[in-house]
Protein backbone atom coordinates (compact mmCIF):
# COMPACT_ATOMS: atom_id res chain seq x y z
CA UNK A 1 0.00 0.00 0.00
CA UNK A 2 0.85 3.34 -1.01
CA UNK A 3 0.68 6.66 1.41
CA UNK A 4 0.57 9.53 -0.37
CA UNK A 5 2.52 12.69 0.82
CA UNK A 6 -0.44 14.80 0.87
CA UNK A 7 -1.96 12.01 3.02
CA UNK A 8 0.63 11.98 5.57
CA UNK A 9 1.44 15.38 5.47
CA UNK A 10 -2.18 16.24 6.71
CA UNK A 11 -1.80 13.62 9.37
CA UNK A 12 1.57 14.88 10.44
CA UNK A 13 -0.43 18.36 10.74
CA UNK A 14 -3.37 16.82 12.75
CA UNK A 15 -0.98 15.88 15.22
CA UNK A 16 0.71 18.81 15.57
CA UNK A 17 -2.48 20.85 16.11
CA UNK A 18 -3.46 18.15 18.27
CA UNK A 19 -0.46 18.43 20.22
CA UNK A 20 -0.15 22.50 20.27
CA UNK A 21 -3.48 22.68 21.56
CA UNK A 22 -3.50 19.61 24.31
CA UNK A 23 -6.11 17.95 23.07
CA UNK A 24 -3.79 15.33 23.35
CA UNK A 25 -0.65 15.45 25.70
CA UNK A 26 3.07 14.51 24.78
CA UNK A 27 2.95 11.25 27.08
CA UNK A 28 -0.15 10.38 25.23
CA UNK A 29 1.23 10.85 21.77
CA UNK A 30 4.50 8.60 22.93
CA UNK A 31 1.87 5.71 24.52
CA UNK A 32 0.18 5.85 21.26
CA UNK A 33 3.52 4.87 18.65
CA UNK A 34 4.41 2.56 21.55
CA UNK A 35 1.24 0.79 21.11
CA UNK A 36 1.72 0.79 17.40
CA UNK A 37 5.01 -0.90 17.80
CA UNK A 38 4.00 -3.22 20.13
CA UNK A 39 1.85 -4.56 17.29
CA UNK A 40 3.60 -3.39 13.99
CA UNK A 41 4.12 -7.18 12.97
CA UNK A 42 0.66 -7.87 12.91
CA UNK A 43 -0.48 -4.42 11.70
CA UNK A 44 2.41 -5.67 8.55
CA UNK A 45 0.20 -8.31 7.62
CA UNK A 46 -2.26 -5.45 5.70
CA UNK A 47 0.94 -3.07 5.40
CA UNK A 48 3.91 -4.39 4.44
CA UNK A 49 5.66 -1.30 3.98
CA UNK A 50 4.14 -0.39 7.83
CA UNK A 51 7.82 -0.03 9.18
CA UNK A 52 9.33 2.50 6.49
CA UNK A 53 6.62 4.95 7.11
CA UNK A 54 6.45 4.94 10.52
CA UNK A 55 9.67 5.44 10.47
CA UNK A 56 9.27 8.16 8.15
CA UNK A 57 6.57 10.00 10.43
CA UNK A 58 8.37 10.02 13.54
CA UNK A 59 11.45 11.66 11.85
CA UNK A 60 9.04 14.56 10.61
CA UNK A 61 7.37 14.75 13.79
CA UNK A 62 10.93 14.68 15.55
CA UNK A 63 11.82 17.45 12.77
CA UNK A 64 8.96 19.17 13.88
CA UNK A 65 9.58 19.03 17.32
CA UNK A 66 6.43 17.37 18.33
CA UNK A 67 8.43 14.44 19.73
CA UNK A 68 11.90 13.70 21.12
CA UNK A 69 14.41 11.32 19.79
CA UNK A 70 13.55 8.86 22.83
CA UNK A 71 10.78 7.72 20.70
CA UNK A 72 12.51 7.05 17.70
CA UNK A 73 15.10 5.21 19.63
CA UNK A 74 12.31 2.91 20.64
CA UNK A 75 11.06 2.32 17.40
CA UNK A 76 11.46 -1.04 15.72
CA UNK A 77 13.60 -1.63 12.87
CA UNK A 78 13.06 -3.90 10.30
CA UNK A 79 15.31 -4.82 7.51
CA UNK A 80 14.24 -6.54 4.01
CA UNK A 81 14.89 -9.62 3.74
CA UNK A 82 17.84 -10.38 1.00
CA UNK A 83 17.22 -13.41 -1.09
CA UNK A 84 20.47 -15.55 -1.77
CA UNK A 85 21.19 -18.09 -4.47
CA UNK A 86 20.76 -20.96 -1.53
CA UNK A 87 17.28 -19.32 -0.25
CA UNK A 88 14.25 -20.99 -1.69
C-alpha cells in the first residue's frame, strides 16, 4: 500500500495541532507509537511497507519538534529480507 505525501502530510499536521493545543498530551502521543510498535508485525500483515513509514513520520514529527528522539530510539527496525542463491 501506497501513502501519499499529501496524506501523511495532513496527518503529520493533525498531530501537531493536536499536540499544540492539548487535546492530546506529549505522554499520550509517545503511549500511542508505543502501542503501534507493540503490534507493527501484525499491523504488517495489511501493510507491508508499515515499518518505512512509521519510520518516516516520527522523523518529521521529531523534525517538527512534536516528539523527542527517545521515541525514535524505541522504534522497531526492520530490515528486508535479502534473497540468496541458496534461499528458496
Amino acid at each position: 500500500m501506497f501513502v501519499s505525501f499529501s496524506a501523511q502530510q495532513l496527518t503529520i499536521g493533525l498531530i501537531e495541532k493536536l499536540s499544540q493545543t492539548t487535546v492530546i498530551t506529549y505522554d499520550q502521543l509517545k503511549t500511542g507509537i508505543c502501542r503501534l510498535c507493540e503490534d507493527i508485525d501484525d499491523i504488517q500483515l495489511d501493510i507491508p511497507n508499515v515499518y518505512e513509514q512509521l519510520q518516516n513520520l516520527v522523523q518529521q514529527l521529531e523534525q517538527k519538534k512534536i516528539i523527542n528522539h527517545d521515541v525514535i530510539a524505541n522504534l522497531p527496525l526492520k530490515g528486508r529480507k535479502r534473497l540468496t542463491s541458496g534461499d528458496k
